[in-house]
Each structure stands twice: as C-alpha cells, then as structure tokens.
PDB file of N, CA and C in Angstrom:
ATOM      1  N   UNK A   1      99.857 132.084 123.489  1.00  0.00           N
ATOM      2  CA  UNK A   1     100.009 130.660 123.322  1.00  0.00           C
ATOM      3  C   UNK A   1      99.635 130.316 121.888  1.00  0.00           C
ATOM      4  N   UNK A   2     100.328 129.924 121.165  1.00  0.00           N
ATOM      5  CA  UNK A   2     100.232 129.354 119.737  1.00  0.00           C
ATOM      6  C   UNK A   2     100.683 127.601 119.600  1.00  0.00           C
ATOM      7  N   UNK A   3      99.218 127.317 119.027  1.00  0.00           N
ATOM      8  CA  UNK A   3      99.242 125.913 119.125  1.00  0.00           C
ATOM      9  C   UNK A   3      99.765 125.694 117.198  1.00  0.00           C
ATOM     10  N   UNK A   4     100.379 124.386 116.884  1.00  0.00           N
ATOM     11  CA  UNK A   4     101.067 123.923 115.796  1.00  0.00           C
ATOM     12  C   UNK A   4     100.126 123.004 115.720  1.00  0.00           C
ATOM     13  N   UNK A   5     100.298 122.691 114.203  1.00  0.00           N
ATOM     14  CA  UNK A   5     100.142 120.884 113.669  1.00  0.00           C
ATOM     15  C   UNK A   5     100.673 120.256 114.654  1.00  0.00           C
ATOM     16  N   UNK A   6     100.266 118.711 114.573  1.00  0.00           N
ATOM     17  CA  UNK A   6     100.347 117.624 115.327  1.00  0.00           C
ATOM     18  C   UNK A   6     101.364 117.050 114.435  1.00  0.00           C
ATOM     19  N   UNK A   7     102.846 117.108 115.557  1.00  0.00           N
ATOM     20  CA  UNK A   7     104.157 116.185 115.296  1.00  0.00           C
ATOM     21  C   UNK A   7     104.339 114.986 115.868  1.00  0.00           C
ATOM     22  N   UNK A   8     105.059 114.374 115.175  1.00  0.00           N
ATOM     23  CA  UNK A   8     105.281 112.324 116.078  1.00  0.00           C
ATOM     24  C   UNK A   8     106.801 113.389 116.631  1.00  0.00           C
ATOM     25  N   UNK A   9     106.796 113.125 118.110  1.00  0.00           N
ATOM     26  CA  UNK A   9     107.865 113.616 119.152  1.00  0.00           C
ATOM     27  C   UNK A   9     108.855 111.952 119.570  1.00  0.00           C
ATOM     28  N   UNK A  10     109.639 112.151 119.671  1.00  0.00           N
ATOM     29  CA  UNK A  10     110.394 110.576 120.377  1.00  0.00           C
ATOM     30  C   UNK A  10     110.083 110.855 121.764  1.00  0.00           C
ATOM     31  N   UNK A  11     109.522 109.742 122.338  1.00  0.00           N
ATOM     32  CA  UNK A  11     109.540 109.797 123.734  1.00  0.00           C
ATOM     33  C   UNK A  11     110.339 110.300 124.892  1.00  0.00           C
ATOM     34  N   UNK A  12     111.213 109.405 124.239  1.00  0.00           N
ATOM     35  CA  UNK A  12     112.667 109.662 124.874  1.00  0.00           C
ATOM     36  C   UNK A  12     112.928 110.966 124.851  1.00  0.00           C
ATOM     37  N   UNK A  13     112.844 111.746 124.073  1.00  0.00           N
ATOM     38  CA  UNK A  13     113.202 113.633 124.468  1.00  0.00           C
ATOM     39  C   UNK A  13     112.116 114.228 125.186  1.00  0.00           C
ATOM     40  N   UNK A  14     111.073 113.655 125.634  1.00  0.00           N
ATOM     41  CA  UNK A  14     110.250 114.465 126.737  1.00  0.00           C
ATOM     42  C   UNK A  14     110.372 114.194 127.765  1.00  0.00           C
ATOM     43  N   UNK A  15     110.736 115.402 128.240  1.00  0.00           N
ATOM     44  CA  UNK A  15     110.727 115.671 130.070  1.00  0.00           C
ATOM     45  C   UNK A  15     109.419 115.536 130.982  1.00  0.00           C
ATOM     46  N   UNK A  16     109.034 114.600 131.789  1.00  0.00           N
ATOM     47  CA  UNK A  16     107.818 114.676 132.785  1.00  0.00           C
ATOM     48  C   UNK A  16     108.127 115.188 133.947  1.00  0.00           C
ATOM     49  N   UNK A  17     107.780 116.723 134.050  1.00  0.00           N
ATOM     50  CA  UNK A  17     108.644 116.929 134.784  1.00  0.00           C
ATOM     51  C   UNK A  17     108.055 116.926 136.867  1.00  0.00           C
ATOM     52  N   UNK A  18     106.691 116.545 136.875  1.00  0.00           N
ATOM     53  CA  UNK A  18     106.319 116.046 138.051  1.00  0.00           C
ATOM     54  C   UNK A  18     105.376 114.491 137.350  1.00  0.00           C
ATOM     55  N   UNK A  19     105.844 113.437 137.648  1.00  0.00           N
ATOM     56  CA  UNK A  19     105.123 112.318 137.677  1.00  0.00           C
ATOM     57  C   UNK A  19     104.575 111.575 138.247  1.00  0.00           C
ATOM     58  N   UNK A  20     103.430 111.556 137.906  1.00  0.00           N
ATOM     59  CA  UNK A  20     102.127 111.035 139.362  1.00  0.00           C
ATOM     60  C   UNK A  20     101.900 109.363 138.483  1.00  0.00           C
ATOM     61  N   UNK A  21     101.964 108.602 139.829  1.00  0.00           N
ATOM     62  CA  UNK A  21     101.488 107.443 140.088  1.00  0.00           C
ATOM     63  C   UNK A  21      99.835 106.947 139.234  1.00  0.00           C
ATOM     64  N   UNK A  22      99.540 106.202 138.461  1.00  0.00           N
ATOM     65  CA  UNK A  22      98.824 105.947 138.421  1.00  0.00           C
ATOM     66  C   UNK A  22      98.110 104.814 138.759  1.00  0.00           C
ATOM     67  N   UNK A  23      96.531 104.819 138.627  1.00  0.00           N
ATOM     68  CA  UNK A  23      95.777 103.807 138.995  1.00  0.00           C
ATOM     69  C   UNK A  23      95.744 103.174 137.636  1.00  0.00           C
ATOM     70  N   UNK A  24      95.991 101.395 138.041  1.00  0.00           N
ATOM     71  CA  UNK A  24      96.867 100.840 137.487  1.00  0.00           C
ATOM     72  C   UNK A  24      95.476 100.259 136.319  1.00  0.00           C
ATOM     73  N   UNK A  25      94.403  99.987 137.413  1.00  0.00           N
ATOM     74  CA  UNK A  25      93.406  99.214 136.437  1.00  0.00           C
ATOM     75  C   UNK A  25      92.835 100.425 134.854  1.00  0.00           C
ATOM     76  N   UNK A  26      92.426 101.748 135.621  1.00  0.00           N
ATOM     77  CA  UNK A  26      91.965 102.883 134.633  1.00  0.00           C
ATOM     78  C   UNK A  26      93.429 103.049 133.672  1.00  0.00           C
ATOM     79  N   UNK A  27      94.624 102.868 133.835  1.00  0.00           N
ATOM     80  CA  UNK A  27      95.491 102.954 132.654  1.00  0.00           C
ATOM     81  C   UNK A  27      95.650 101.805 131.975  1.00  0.00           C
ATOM     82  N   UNK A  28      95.400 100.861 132.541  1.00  0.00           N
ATOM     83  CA  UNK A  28      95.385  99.320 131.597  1.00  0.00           C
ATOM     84  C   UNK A  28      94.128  99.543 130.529  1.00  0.00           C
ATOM     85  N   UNK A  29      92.699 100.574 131.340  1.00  0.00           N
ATOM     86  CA  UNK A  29      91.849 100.728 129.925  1.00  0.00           C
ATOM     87  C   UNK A  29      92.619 101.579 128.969  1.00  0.00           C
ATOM     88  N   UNK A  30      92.984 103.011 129.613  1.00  0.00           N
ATOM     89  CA  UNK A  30      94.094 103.698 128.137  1.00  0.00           C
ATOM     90  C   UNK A  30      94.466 103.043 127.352  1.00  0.00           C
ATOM     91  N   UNK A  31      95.509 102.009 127.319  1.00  0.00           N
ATOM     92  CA  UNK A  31      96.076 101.481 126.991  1.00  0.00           C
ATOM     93  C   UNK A  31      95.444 100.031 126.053  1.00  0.00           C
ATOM     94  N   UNK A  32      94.074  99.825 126.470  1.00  0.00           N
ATOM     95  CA  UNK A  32      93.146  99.261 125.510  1.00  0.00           C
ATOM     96  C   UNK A  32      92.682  99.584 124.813  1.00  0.00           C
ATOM     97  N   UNK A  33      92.262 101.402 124.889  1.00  0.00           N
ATOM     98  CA  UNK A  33      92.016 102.179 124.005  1.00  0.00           C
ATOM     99  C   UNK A  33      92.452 102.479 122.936  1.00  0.00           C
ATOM    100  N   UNK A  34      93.754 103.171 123.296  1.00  0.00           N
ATOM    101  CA  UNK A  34      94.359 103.301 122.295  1.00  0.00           C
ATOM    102  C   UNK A  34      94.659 101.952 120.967  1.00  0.00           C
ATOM    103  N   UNK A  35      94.917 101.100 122.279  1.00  0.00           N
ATOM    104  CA  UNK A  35      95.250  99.632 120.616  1.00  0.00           C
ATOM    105  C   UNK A  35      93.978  99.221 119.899  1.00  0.00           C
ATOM    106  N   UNK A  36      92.936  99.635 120.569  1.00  0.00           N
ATOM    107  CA  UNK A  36      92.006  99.395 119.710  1.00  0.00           C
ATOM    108  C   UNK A  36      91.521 100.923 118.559  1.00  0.00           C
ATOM    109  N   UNK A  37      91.053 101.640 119.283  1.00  0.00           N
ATOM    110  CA  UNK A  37      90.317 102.913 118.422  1.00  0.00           C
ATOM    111  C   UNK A  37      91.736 104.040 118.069  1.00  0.00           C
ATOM    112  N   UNK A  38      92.857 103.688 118.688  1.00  0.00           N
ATOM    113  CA  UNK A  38      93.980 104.829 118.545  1.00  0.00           C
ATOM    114  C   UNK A  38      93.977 105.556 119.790  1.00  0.00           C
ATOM    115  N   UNK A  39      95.263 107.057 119.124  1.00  0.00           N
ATOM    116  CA  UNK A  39      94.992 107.910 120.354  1.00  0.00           C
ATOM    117  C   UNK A  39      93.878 109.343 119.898  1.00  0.00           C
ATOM    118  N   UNK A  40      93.324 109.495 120.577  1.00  0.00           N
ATOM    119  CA  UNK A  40      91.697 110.397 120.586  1.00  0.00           C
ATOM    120  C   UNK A  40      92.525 112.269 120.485  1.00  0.00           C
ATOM    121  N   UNK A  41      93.203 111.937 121.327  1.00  0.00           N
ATOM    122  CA  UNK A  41      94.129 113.362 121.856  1.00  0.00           C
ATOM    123  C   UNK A  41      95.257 113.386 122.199  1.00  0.00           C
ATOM    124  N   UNK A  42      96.422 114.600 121.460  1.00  0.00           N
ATOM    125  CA  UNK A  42      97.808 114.184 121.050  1.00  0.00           C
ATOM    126  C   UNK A  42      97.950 114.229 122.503  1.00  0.00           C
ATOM    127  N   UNK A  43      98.730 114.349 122.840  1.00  0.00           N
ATOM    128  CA  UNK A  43      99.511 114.708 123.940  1.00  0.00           C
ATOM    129  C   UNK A  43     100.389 116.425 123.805  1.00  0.00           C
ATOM    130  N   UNK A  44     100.028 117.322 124.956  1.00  0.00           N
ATOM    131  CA  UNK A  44     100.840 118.745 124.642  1.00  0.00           C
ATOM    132  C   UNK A  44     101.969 118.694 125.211  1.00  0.00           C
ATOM    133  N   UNK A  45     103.357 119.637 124.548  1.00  0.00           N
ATOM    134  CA  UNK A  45     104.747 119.934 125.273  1.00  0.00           C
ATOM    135  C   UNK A  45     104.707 120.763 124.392  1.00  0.00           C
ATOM    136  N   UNK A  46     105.976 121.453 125.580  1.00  0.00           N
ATOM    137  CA  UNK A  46     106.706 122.555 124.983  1.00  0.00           C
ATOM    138  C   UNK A  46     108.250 122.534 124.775  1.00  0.00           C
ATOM    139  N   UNK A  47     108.392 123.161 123.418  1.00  0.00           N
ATOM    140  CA  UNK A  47     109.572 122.623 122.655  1.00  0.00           C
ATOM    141  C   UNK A  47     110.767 123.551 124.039  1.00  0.00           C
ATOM    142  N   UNK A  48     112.224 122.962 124.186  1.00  0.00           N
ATOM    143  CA  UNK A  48     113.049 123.768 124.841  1.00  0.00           C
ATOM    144  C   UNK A  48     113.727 124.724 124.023  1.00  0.00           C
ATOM    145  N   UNK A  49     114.476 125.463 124.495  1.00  0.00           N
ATOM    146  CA  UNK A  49     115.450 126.032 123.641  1.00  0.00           C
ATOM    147  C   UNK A  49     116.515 125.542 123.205  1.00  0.00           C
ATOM    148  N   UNK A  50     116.989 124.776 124.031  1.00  0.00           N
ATOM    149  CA  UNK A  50     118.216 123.654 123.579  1.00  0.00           C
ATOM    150  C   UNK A  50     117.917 122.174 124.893  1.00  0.00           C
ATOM    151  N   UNK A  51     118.321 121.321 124.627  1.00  0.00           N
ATOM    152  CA  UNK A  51     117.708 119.766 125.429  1.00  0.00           C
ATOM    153  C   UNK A  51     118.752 120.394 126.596  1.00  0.00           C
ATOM    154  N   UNK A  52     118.258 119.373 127.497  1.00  0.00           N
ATOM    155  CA  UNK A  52     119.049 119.405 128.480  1.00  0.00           C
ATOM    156  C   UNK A  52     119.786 118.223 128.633  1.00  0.00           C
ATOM    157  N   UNK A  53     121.061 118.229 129.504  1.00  0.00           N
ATOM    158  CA  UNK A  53     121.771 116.753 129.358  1.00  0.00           C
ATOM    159  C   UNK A  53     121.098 115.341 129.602  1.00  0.00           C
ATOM    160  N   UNK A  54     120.321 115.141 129.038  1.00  0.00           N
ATOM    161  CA  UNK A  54     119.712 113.827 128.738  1.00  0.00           C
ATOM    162  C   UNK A  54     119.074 113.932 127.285  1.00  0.00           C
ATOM    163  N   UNK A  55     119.263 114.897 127.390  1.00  0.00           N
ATOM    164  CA  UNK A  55     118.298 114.917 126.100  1.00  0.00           C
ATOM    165  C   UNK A  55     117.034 115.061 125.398  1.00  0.00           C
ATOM    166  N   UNK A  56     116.707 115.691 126.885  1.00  0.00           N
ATOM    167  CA  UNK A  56     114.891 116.005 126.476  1.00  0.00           C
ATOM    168  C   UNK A  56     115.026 117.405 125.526  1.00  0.00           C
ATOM    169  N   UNK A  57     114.383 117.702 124.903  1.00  0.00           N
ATOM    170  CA  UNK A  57     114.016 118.485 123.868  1.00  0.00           C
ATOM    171  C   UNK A  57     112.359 119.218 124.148  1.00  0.00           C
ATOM    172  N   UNK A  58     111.831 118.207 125.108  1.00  0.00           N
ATOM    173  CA  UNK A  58     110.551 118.887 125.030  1.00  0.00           C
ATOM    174  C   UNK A  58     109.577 118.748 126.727  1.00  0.00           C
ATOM    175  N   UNK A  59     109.264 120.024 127.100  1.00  0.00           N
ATOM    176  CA  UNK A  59     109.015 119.542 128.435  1.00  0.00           C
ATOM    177  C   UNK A  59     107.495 119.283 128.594  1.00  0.00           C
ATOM    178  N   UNK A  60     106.690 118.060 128.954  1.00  0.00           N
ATOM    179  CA  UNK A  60     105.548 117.692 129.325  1.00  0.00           C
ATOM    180  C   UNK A  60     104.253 118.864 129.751  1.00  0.00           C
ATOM    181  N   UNK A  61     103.244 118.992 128.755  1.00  0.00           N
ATOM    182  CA  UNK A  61     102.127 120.034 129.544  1.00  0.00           C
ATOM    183  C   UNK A  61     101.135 118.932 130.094  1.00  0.00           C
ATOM    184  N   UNK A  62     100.219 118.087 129.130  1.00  0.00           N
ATOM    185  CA  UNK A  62      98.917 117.318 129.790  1.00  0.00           C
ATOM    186  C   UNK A  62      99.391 116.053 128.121  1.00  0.00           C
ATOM    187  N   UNK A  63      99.453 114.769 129.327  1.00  0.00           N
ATOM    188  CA  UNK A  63      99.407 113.442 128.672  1.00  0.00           C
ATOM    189  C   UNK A  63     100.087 112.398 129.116  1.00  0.00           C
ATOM    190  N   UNK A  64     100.837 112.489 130.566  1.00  0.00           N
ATOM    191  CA  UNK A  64     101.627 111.424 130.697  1.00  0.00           C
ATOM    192  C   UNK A  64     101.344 110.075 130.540  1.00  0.00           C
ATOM    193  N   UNK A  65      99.669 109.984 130.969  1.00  0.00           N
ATOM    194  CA  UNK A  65      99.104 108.838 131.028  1.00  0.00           C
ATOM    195  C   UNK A  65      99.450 107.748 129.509  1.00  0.00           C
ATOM    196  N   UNK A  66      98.909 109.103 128.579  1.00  0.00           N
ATOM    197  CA  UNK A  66      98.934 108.475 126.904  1.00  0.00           C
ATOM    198  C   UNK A  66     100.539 108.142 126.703  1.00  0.00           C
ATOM    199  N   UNK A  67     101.273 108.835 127.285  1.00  0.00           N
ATOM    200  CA  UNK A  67     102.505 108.941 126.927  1.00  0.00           C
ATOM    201  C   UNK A  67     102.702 107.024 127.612  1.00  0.00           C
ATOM    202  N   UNK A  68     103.013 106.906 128.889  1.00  0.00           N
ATOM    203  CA  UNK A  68     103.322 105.551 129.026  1.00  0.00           C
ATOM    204  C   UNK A  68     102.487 104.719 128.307  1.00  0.00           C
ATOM    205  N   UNK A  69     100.674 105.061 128.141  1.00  0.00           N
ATOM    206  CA  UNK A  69     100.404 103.728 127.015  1.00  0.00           C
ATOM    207  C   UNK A  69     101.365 103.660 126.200  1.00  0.00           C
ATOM    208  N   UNK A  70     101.431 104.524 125.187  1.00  0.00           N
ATOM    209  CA  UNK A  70     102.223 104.391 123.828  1.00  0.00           C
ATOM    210  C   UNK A  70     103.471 103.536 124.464  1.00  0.00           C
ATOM    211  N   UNK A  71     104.174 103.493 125.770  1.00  0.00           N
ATOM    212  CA  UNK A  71     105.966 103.009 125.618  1.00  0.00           C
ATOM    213  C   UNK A  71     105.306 101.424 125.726  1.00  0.00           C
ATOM    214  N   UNK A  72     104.020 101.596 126.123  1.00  0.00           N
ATOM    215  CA  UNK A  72     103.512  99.847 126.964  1.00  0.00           C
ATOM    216  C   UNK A  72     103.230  99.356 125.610  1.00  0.00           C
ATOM    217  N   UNK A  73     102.891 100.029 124.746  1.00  0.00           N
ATOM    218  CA  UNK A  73     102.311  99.313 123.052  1.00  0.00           C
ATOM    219  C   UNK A  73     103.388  98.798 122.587  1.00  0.00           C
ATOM    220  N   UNK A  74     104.563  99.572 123.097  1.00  0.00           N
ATOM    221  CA  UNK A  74     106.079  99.419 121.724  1.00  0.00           C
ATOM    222  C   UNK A  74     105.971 100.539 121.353  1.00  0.00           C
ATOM    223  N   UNK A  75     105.783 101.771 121.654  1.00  0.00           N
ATOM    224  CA  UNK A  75     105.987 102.646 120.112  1.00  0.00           C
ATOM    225  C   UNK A  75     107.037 103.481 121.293  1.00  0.00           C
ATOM    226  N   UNK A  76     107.697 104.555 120.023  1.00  0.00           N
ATOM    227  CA  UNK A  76     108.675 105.209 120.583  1.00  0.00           C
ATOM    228  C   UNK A  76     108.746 106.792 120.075  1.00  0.00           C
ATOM    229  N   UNK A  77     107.618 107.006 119.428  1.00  0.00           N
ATOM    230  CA  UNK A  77     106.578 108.484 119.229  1.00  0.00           C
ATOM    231  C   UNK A  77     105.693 108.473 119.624  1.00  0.00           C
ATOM    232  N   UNK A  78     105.161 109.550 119.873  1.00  0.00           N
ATOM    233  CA  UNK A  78     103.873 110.029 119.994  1.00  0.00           C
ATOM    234  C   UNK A  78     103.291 110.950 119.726  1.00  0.00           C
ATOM    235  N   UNK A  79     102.243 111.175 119.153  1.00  0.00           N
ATOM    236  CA  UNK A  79     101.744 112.459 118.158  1.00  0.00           C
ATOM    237  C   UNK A  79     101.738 113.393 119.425  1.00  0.00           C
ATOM    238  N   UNK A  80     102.119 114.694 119.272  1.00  0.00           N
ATOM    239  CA  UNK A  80     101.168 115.091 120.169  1.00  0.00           C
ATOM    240  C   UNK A  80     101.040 116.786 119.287  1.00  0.00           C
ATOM    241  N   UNK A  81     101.056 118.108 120.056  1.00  0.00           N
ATOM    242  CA  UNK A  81     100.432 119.291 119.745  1.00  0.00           C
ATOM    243  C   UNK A  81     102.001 120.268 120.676  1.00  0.00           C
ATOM    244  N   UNK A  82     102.490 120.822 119.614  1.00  0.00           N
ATOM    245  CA  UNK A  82     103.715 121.931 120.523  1.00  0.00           C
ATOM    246  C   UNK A  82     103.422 123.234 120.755  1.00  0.00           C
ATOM    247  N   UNK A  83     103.337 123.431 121.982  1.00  0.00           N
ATOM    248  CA  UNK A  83     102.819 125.094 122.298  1.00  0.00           C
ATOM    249  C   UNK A  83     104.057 126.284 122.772  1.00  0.00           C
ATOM    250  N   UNK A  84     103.719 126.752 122.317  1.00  0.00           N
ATOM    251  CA  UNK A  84     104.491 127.859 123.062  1.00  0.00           C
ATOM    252  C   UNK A  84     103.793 128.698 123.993  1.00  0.00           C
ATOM    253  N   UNK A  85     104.114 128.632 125.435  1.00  0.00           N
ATOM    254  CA  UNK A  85     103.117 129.305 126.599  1.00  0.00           C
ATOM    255  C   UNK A  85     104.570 128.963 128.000  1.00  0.00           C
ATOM    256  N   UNK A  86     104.185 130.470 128.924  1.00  0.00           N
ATOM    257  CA  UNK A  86     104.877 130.870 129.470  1.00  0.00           C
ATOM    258  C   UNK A  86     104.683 129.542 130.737  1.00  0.00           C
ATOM    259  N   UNK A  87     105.577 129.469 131.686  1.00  0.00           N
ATOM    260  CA  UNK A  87     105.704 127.972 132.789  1.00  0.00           C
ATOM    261  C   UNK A  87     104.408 128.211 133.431  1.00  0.00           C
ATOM    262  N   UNK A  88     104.137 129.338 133.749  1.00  0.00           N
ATOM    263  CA  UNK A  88     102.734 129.318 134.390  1.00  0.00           C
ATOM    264  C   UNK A  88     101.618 129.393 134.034  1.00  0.00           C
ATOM    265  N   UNK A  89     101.422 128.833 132.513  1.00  0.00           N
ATOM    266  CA  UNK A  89     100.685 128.788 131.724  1.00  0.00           C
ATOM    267  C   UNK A  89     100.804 126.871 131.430  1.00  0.00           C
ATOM    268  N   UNK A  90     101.830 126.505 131.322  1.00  0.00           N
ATOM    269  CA  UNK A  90     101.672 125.184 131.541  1.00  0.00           C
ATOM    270  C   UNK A  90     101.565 124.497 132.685  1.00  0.00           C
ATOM    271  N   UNK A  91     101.539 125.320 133.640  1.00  0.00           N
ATOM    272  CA  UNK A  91     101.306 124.053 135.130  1.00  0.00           C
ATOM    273  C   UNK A  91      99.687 124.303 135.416  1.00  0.00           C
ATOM    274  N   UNK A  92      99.081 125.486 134.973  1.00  0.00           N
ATOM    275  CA  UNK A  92      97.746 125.726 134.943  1.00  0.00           C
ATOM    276  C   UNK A  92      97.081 124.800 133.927  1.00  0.00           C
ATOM    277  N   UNK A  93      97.821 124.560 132.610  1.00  0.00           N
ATOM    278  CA  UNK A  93      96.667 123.988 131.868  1.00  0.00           C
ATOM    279  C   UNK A  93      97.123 122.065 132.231  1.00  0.00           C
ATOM    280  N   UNK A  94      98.224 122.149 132.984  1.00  0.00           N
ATOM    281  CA  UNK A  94      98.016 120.721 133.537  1.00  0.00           C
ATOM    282  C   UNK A  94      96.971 120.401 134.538  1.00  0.00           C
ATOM    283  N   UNK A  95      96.712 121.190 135.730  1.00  0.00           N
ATOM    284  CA  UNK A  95      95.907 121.212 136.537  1.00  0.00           C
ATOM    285  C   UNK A  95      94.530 120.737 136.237  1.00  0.00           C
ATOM    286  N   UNK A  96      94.357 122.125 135.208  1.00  0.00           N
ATOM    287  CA  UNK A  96      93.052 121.934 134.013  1.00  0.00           C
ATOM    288  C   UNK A  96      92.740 120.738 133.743  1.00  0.00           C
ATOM    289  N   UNK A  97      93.482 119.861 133.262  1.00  0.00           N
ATOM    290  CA  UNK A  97      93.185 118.800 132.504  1.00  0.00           C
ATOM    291  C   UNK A  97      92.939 117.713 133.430  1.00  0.00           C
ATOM    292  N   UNK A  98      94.036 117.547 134.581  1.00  0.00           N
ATOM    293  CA  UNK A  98      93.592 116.493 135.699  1.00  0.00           C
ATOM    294  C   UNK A  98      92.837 117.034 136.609  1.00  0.00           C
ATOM    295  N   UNK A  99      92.093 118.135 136.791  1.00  0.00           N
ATOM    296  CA  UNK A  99      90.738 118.491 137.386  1.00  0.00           C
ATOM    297  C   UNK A  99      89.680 117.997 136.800  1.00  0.00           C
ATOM    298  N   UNK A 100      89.679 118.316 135.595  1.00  0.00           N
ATOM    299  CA  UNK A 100      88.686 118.111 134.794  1.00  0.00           C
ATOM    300  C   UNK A 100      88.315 116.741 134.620  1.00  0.00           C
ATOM    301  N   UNK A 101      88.882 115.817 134.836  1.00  0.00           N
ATOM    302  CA  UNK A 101      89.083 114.417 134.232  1.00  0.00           C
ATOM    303  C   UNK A 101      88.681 113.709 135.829  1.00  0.00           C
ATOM    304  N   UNK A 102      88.987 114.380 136.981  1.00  0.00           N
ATOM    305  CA  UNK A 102      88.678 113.760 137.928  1.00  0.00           C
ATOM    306  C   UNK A 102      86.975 113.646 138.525  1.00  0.00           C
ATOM    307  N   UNK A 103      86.406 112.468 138.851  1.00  0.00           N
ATOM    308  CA  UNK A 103      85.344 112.237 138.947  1.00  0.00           C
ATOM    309  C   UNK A 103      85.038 112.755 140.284  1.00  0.00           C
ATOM    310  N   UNK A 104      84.026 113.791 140.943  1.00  0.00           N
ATOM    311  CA  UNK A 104      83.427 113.926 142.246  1.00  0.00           C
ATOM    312  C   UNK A 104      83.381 113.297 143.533  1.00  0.00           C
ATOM    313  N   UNK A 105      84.102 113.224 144.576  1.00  0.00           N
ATOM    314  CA  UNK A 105      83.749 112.638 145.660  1.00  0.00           C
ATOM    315  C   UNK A 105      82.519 112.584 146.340  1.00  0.00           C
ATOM    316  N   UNK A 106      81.810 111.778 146.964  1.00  0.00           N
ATOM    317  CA  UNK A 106      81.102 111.549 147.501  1.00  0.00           C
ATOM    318  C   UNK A 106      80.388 113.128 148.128  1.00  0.00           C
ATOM    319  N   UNK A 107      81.723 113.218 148.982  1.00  0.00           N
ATOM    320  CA  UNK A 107      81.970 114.562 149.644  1.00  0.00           C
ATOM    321  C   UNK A 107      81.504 115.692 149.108  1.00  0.00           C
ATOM    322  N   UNK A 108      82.311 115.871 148.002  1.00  0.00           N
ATOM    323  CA  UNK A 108      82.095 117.132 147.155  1.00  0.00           C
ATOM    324  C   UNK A 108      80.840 116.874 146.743  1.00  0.00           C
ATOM    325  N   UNK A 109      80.006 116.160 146.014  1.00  0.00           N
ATOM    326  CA  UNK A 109      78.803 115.940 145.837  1.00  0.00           C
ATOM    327  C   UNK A 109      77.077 115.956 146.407  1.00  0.00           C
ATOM    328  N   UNK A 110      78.250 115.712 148.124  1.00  0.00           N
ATOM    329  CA  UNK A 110      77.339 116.752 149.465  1.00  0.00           C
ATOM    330  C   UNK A 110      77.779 118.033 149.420  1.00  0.00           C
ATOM    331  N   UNK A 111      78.544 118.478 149.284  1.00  0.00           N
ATOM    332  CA  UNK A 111      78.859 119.980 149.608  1.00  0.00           C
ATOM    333  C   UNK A 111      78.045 120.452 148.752  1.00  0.00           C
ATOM    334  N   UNK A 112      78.014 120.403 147.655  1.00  0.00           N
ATOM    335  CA  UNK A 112      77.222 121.093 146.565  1.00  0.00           C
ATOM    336  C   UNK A 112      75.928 120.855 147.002  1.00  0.00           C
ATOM    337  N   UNK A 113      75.067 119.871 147.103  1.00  0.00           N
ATOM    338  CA  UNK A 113      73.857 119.750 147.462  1.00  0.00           C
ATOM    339  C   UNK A 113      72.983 120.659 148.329  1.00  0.00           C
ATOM    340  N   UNK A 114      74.107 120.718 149.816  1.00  0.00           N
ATOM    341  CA  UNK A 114      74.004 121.083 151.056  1.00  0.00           C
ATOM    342  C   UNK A 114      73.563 123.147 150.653  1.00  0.00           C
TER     343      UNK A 114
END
C-alpha cells in the first residue's frame, strides 16, 4: 500500500460504493466543523484503472461522511490521500475506521467489566 500527496479529487468521480445512512444531528456537527476549523483528515480512494460509465475515476476507502459535508458547503473537491491497496485491503481499512470511531455500548462496556 503506497500512500501519495494529498490531491483536490471532484466529487463527482468518486464511487461510494456501500453507503450508510447517517445520524443526521453528529453530521450537521461535521459539517460545522469543517466550515469553521476546515477538514482535519483528507478523505482516502483508490484511483481506477479507467472510470466506469458514470464516471467515477476513484473508488471510496474511509470518508463518506466528510465527503457529503463538503457537497452540503458547495464545494465540488475534496482533498483527500490516493492509495494503492488490494479490495481487501480497502474494505478492512473501512471497517477500521468506522470501528474505531464508534463509541461503546452500554453492553459492551458490561461485557468487558464482567
């Protein structure tokens, strides 16, 4: 996996290619975030070999969230980081990232205790 400089990508050529629903109030903060302090962390994809008929050019690893702030601001780039890493290397480091980011259930917080 070889990570690049940080490129402005057009939105419009990235593929999301499973898109999860979000909670509407925690992305309205993203989206405060960013217009105030910027974005903290590009967003990752991986470049295709040639687009597919729409025209994506680049398929989604970890950022959708940042990705719709940016379309909700007006903008129609977004910085993000292009990797080259095999498909099962990007659905793992998506996982990664929305594991990581998710806060403990109650539950889980007994299990561990217990």
């Amino acid at each position: 996996m070889n990570e690049k400089d940080i490129e402005s990508v057009p939105i419009a050529q990235i593929h999301i290619a499973n898109p999860r629903p979000r909670n509407r109030a925690r992305w309205q903060m993203i989206v405060a975030n960013i217009r105030e302090v910027g974005l903290k962390k590009p967003v990752t994809l991986v470049r295709r070999s040639c687009a597919d008929a729409d025209g994506k050019l680049f398929d989604l690893v970890c950022g959708q969230g940042r990705i719709e702030a940016f379309l909700e601001l007006g903008e129609t780039n977004v910085p993000a980081i292009i990797i080259d890493a095999p498909r099962e290397d990007q659905f793992l480091m998506s996982l990664v990232e929305n594991i990581a980011r998710r806060r403990p259930s109650n539950r889980d917080i007994l299990e561990r205790v217990s």
